[in-house]
Protein backbone atom coordinates (compact mmCIF):
# COMPACT_ATOMS: atom_id res chain seq x y z
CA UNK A 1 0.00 0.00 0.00
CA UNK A 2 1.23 3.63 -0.26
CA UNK A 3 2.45 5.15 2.42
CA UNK A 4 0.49 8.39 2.30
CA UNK A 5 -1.58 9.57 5.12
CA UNK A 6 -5.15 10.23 4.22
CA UNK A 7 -8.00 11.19 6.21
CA UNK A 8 -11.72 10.97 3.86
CA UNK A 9 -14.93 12.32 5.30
CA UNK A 10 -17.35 9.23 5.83
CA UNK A 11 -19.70 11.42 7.46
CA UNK A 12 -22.47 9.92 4.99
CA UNK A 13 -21.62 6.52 5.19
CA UNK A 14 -21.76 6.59 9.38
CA UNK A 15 -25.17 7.89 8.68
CA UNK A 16 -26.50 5.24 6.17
CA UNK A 17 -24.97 2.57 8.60
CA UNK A 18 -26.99 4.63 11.71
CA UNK A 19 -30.28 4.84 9.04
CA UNK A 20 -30.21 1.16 8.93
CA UNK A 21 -29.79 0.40 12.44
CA UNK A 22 -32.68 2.31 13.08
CA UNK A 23 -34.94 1.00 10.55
CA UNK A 24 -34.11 -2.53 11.97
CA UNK A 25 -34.96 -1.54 15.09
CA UNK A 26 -38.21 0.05 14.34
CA UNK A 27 -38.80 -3.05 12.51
CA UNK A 28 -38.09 -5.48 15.24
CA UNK A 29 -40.16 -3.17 17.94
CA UNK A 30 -43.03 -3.43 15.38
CA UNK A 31 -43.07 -6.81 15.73
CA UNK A 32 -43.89 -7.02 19.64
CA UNK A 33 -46.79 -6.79 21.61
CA UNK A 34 -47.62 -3.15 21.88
CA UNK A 35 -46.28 -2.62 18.44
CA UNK A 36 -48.22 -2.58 15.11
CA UNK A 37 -47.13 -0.16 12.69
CA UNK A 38 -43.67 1.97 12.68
CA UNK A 39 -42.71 5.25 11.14
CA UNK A 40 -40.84 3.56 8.59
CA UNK A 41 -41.41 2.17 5.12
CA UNK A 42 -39.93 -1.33 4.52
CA UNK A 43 -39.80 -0.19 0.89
CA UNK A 44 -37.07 2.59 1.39
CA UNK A 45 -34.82 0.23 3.63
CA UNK A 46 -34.71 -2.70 0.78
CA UNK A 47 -34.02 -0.41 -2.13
CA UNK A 48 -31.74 2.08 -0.02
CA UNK A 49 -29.59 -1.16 1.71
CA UNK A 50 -29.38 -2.68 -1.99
CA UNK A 51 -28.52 0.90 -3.42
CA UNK A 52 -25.73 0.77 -0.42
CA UNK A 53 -24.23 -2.38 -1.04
CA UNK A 54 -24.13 -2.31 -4.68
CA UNK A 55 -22.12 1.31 -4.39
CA UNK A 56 -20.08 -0.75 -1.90
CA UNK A 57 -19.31 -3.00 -3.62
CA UNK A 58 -18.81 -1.09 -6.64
CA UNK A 59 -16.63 1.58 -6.20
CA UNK A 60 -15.00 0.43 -2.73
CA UNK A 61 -14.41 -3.56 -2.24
CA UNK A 62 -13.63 -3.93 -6.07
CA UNK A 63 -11.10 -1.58 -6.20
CA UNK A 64 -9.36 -2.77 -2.61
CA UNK A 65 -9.38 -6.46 -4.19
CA UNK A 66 -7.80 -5.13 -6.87
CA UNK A 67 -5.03 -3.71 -5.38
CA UNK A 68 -4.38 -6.45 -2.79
CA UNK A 69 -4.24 -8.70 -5.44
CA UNK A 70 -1.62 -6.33 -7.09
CA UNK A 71 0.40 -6.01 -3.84
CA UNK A 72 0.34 -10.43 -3.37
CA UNK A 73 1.38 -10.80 -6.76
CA UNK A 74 2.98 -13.18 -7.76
CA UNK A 75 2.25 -15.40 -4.68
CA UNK A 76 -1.66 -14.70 -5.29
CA UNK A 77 -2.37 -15.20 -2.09
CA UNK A 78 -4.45 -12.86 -0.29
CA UNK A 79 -3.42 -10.14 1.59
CA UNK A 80 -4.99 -8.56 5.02
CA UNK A 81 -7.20 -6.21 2.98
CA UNK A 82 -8.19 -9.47 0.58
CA UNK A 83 -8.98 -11.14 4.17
CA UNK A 84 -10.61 -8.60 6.08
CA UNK A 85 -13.36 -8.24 2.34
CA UNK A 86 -13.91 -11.85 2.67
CA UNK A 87 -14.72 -11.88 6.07
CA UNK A 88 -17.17 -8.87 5.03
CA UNK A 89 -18.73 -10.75 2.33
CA UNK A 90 -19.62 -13.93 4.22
CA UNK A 91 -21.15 -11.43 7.07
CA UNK A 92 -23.41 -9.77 4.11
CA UNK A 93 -24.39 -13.25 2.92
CA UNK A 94 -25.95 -13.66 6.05
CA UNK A 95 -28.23 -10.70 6.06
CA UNK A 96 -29.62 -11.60 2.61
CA UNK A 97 -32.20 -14.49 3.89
CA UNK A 98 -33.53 -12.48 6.27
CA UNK A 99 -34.62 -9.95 4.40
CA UNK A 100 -35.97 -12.11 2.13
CA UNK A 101 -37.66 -13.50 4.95
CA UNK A 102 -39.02 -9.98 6.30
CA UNK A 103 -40.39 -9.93 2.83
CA UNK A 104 -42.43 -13.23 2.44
CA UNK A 105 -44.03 -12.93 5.72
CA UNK A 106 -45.00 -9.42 4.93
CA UNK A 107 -46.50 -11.03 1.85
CA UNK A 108 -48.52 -13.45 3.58
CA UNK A 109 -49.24 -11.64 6.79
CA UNK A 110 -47.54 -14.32 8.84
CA UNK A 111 -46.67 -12.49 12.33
CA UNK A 112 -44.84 -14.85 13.97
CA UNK A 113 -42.52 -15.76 11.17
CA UNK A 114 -42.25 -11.47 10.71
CA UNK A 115 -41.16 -11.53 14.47
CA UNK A 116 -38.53 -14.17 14.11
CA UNK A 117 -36.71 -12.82 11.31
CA UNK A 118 -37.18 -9.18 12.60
CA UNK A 119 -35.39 -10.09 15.21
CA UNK A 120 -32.57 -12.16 13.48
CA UNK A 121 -32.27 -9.26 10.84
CA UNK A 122 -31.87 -6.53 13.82
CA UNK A 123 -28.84 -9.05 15.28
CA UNK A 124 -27.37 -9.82 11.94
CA UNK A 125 -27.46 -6.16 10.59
CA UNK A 126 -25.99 -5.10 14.15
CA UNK A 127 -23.26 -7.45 13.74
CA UNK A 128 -22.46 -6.15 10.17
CA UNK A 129 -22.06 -2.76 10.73
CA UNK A 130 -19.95 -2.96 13.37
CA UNK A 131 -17.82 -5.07 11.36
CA UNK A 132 -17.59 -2.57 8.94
CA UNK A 133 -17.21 0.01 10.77
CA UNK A 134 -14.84 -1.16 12.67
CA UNK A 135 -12.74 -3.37 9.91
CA UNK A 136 -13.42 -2.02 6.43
CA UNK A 137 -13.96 1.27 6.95
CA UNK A 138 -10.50 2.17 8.24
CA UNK A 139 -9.08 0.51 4.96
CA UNK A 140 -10.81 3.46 2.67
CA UNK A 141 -8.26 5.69 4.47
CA UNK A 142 -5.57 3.20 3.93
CA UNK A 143 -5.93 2.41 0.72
CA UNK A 144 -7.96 4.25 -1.61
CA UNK A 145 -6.74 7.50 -3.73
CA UNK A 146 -9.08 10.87 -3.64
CA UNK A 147 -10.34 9.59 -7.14
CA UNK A 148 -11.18 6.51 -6.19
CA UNK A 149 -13.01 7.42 -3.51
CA UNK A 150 -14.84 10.32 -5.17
CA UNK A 151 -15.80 7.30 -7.21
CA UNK A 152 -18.14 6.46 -4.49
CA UNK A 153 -20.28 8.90 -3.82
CA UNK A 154 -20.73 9.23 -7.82
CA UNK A 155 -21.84 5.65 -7.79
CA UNK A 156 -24.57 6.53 -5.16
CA UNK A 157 -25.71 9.55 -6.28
CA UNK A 158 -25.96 7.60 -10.07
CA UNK A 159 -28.13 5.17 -8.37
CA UNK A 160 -30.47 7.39 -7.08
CA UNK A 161 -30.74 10.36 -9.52
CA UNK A 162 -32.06 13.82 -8.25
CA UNK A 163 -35.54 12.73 -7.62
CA UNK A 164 -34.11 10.17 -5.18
CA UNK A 165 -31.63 11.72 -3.58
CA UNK A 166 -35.03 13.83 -2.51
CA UNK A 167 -36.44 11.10 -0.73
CA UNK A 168 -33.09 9.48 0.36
CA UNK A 169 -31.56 12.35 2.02
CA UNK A 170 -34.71 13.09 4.91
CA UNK A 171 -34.84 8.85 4.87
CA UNK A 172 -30.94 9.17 6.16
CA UNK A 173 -31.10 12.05 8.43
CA UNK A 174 -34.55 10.81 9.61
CA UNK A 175 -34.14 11.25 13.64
CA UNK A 176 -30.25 11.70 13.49
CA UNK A 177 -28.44 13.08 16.25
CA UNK A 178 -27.66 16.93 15.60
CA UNK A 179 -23.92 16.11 14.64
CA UNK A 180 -24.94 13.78 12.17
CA UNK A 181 -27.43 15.93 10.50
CA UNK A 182 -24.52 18.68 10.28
CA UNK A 183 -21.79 16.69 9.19
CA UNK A 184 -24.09 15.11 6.41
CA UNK A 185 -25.55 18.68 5.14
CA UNK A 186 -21.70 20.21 5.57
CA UNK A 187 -20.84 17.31 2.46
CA UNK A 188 -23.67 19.02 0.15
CA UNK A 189 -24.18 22.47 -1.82
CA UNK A 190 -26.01 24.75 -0.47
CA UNK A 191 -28.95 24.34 -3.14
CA UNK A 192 -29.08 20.85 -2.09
CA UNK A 193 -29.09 22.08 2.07
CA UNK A 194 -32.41 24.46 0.54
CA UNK A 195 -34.14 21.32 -1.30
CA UNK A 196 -33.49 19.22 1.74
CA UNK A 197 -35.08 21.88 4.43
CA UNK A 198 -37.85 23.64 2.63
CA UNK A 199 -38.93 20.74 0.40
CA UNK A 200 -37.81 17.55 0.53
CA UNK A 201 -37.71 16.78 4.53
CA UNK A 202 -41.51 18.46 4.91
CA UNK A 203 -42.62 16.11 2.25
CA UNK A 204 -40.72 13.39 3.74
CA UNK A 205 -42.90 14.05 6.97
CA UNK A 206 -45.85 14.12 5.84
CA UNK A 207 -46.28 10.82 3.70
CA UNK A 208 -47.46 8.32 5.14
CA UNK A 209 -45.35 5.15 5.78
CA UNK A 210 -46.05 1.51 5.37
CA UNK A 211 -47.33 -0.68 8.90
CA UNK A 212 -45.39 -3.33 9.53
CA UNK A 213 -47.04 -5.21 9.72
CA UNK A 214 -51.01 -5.32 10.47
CA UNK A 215 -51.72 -8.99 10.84
């Protein structure tokens, strides 16, 4: 790897990873007694977490394969980046079922089977994030060029176009703390800080979100 000290803002993935540990949440309190419907749509977390991943694994794991590979050449064996993805992979595996799970017993109003893999995907997702947070994360700094990482957040942003972004950005910052909300906003111009506060997060608060589930 070079040896260059670098030091990226991930302001906006900390707050994805936060989004999504609140949406499980909600989702997993939805599914006990006193809990019927949440203020969250199922919807938005599926496409947003597959959104996530695919720019993950995209513009970020691909590119840190790449130049492991590079660096254990000609022994093509993998290196502790190659190790540390792999481990990351298997984790993300995991998660998959379960939300296909979440999904078929949404389909066919089964509450029980909605509780038990609420639950699971809550722990699993958890787990995940932390690993990532704690493992993979670090190795943007470590390894990836301003480009390269710029590559990122054009990857998102591709995915979800303007009208999107609109919907995504009040989704993400949906009860943040204060700090996150700032740090997110600071990454955006200030046309996008006007859409977000005088359009997009009103709108965001006033539709109305999917119960999960009434059954």
């Amino acid at each position: 790897m070079e040896s260059v000290a670098r030091r990226y803002d991930l302001s906006m993935l900390y707050a994805a990873y936060e989004a999504f540990r609140r949406d499980a949440a909600r989702l997993e309190a939805a599914a006990g007694p006193a809990g019927t419907a949440v203020a969250n749509s199922w919807s938005l977390f599926t496409s947003y977490w597959r959104i996530q991943d695919n720019a993950e694994k995209c513009a970020l794991c691909t590119v840190m394969y790449a130049k492991d590979a590079d660096e254990q050449a000609p022994s093509h064996e993998l290196g502790r980046v190659g190790v540390v993805l792999d481990s990351l992979a298997v984790r993300t595996l995991r998660v998959v079922p379960l939300i296909d799970g979440v999904d078929a017993a949404l389909e066919h109003g089964d509450r029980r089977t909605f509780a038990r893999y609420a639950r699971d995907l809550h722990a699993s997702l958890d787990a995940l994030l932390d690993f990532k947070e704690s493992n993979v994360l670090p190795l943007i700094h470590e390894t990836l060029t301003p480009y390269e990482w710029g590559t990122f957040d054009v990857e998102l942003r591709r995915a979800l176009g303007l009208r999107g972004f609109g919907t995504f950005l009040p989704w993400l910052l949906d009860d943040a703390q204060d700090a996150t909300r700032r740090a997110v906003l600071r990454l955006l111009p200030p046309p996008i800080r006007l859409f977000y506060r005088v359009t997009w997060r009103p709108r965001y608060q006033r539709r109305s979100h999917l119960a999960v589930p009434a059954c």
